[in-house]
N, C-alpha and C. Protein backbone atom coordinates (compact mmCIF):
# COMPACT_ATOMS: atom_id res chain seq x y z
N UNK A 1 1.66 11.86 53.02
CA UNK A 1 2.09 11.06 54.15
C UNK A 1 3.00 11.90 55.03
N UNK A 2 2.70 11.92 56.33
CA UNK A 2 3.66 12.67 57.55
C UNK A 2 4.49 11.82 57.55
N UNK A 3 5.75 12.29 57.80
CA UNK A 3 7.29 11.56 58.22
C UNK A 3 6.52 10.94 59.74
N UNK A 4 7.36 9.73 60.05
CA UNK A 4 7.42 8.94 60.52
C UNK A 4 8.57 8.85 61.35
N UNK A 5 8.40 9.91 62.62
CA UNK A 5 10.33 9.79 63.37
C UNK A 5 10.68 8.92 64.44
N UNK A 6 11.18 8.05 64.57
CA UNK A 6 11.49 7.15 65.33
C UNK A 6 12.68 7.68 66.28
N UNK A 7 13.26 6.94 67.08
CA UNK A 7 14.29 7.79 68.16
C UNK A 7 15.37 8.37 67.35
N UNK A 8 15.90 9.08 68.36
CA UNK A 8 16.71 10.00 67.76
C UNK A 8 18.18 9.39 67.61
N UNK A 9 18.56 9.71 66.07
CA UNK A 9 19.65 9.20 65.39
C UNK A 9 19.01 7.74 64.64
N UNK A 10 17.79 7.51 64.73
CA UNK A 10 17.41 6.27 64.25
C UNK A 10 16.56 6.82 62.77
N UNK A 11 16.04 6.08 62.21
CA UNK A 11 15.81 5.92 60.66
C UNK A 11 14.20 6.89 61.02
N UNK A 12 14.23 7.56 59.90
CA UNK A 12 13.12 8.83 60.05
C UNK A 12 12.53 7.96 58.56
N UNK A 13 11.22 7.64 58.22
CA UNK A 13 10.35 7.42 56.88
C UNK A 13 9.44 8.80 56.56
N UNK A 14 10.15 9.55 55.43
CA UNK A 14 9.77 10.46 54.74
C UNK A 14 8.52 10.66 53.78
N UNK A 15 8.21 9.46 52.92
CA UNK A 15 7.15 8.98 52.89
C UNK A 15 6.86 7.25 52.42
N UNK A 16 6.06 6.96 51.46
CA UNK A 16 6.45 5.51 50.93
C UNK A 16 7.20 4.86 50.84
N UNK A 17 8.69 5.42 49.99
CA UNK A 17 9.26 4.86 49.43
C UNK A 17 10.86 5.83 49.61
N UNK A 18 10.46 6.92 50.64
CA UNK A 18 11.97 7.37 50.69
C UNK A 18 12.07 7.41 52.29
N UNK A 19 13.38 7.12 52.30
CA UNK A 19 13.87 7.24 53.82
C UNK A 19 14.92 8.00 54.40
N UNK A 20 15.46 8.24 55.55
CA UNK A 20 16.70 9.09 56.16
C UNK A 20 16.91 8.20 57.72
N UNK A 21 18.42 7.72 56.92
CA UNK A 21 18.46 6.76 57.74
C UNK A 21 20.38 7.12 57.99
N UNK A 22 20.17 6.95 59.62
CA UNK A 22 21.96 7.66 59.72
C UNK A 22 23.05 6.51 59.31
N UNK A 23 22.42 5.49 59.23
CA UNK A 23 23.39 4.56 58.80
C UNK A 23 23.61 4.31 57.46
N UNK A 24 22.60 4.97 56.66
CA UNK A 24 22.83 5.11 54.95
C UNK A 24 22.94 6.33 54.64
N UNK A 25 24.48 6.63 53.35
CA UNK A 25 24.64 7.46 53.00
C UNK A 25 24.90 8.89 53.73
N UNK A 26 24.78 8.73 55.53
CA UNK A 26 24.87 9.84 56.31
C UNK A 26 23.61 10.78 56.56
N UNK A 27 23.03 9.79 56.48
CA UNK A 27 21.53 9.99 56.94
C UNK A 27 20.58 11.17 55.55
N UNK A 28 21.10 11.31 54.46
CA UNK A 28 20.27 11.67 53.62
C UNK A 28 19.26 11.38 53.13
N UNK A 29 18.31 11.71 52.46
CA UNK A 29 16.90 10.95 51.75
C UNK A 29 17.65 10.22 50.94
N UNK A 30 17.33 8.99 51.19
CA UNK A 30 17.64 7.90 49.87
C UNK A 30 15.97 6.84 49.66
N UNK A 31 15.99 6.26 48.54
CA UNK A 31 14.60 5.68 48.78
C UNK A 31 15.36 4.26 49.09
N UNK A 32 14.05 4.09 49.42
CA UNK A 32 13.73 2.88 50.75
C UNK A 32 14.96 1.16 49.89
N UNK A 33 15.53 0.88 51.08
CA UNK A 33 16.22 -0.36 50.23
C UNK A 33 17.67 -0.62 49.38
N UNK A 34 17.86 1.23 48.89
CA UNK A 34 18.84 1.25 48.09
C UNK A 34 19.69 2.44 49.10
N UNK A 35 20.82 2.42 48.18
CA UNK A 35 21.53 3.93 48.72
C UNK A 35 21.25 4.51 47.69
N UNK A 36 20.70 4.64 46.67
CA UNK A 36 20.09 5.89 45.96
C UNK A 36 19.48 7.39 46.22
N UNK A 37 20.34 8.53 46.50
CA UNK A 37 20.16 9.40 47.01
C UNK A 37 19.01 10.35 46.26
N UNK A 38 18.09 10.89 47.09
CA UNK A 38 16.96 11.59 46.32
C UNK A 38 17.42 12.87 45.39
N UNK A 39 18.24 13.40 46.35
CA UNK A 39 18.73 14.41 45.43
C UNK A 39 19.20 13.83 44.23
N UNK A 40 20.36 12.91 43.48
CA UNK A 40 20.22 12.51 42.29
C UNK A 40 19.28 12.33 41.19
N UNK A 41 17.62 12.02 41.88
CA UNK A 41 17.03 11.17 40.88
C UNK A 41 16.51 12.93 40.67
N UNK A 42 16.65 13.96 41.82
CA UNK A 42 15.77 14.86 41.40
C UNK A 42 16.11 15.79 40.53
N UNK A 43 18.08 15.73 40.46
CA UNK A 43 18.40 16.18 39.55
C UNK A 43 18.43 15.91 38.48
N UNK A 44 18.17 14.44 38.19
CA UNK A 44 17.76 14.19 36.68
C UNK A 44 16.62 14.30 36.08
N UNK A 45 15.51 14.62 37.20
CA UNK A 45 13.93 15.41 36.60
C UNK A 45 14.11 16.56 36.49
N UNK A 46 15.27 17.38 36.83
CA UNK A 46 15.14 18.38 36.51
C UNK A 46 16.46 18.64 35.15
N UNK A 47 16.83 17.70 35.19
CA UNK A 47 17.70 17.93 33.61
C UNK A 47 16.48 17.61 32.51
N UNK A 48 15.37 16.85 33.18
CA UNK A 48 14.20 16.76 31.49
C UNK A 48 14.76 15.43 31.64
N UNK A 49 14.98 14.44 31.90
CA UNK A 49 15.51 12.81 31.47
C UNK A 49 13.85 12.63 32.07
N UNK A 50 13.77 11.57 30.63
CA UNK A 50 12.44 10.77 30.56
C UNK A 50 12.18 10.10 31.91
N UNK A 51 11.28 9.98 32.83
CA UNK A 51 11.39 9.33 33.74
C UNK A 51 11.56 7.85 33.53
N UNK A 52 10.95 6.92 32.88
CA UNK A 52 11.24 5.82 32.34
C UNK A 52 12.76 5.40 31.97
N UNK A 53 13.50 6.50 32.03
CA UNK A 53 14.80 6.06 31.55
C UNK A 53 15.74 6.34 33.20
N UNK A 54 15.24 7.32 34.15
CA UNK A 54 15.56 7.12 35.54
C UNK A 54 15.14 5.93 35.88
N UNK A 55 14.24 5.47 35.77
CA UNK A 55 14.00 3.87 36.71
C UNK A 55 14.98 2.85 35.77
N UNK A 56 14.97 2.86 34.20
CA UNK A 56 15.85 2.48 34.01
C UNK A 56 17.82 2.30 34.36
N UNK A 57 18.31 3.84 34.50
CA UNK A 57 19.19 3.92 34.86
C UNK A 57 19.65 3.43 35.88
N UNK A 58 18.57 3.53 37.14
CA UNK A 58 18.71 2.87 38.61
C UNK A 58 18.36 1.55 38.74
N UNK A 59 18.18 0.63 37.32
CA UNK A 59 17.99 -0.49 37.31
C UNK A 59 16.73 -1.30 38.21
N UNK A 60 16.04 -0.12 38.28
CA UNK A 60 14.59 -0.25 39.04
C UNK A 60 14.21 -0.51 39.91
N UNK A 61 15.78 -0.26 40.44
CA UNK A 61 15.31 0.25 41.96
C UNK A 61 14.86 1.49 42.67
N UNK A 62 14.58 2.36 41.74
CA UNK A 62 14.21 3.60 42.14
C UNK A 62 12.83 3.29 40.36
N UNK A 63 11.62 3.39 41.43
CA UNK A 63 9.89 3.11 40.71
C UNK A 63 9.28 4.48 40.22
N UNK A 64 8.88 4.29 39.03
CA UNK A 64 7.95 5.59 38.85
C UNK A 64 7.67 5.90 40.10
N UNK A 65 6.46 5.43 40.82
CA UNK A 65 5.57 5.89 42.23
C UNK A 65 6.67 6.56 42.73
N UNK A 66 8.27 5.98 43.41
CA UNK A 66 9.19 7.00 43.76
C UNK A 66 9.27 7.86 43.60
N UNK A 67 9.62 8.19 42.59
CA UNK A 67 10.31 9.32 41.96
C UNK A 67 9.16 10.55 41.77
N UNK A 68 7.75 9.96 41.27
CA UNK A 68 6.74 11.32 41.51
C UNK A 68 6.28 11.33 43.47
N UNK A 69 6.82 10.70 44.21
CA UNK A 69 7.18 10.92 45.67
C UNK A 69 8.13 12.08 46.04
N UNK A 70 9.48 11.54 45.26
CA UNK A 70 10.57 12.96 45.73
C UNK A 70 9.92 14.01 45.20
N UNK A 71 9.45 14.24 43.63
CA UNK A 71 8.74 15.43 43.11
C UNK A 71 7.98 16.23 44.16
N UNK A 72 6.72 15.49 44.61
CA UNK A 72 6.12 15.79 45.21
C UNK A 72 6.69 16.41 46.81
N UNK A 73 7.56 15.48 47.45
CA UNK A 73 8.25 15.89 48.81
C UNK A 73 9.20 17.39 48.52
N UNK A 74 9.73 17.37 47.23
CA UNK A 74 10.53 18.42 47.14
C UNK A 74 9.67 19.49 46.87
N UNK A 75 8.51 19.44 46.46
CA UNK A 75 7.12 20.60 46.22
C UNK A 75 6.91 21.32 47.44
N UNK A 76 6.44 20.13 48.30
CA UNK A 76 6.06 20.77 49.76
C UNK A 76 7.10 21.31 50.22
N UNK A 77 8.19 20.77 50.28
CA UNK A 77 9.20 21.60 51.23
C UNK A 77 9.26 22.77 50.47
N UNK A 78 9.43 22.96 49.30
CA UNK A 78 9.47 24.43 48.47
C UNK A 78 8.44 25.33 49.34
N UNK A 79 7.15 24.71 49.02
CA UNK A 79 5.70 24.93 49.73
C UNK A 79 6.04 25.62 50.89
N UNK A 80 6.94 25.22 52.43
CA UNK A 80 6.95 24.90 53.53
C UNK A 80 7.82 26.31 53.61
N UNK A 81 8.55 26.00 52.69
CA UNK A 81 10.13 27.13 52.86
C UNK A 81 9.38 28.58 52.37
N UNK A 82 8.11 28.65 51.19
CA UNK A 82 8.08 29.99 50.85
C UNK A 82 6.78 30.71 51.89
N UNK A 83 6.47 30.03 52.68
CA UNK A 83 5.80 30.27 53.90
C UNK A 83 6.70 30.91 54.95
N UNK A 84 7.65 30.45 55.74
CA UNK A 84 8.41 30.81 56.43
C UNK A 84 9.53 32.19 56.17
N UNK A 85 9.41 32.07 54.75
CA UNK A 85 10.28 33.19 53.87
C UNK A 85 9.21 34.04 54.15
N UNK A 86 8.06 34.25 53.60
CA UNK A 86 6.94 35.32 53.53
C UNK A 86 6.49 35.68 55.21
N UNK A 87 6.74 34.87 56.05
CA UNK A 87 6.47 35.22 57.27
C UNK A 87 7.74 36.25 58.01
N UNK A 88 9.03 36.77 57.53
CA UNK A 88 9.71 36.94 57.74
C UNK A 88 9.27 37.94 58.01
C-alpha cells in the first residue's frame, strides 16, 4: 500500500493499520487508533518476543496483521535506504 498524504501538517496513512499524524505522539508512526508507537512494537520483534505476546502486551490494540505491517514497512524503507546508499 502507497502512503496516503493529505495536506500538509495533516495525518499521512502509511499503510492499513499505521499512521503519522501531527497531533499524535508528534507526528510519529503509531498504528491507527492508539498512540502506540511503531518503533516500540518493532523493537520488541526484534528482541525475539513472541508476537502473540506483543498483541497481548498492547492489550490488542496493536493486531498480528499490524505488526507484520510495521515488519514489512520497516523492510522497504531498509529496501529504499540501501538503494540510495548504493547510488551514492
Amino acid at each position: 500500500m502507497k502512503p496516503k498524504v493529505q495536506a500538509a501538517g495533516a495525518l499521512v496513512e502509511l499503510g492499513e493499520h499505521i499512521v503519522a499524524d501531527p497531533r499524535v505522539c508528534h507526528g510519529k508512526p503509531t498504528f491507527k487508533g492508539t498512540r502506540v508507537m511503531v518503533h516500540q512494537v518493532l523493537e520488541q520483534v526484534a528482541h525475539g518476543t513472541p508476537r502473540e505476546r506483543i498483541v497481548w502486551s498492547w492489550r490488542g490494540r496493536v493486531t498480528m496483521p499490524a505488526i507484520t505491517e510495521a515488519v514489512q514497512l520497516a523492510s522497504r524503507l531498509f529496501q529504499e535506504k540501501d538503494r540510495l546508499l548504493i547510488a551514492r
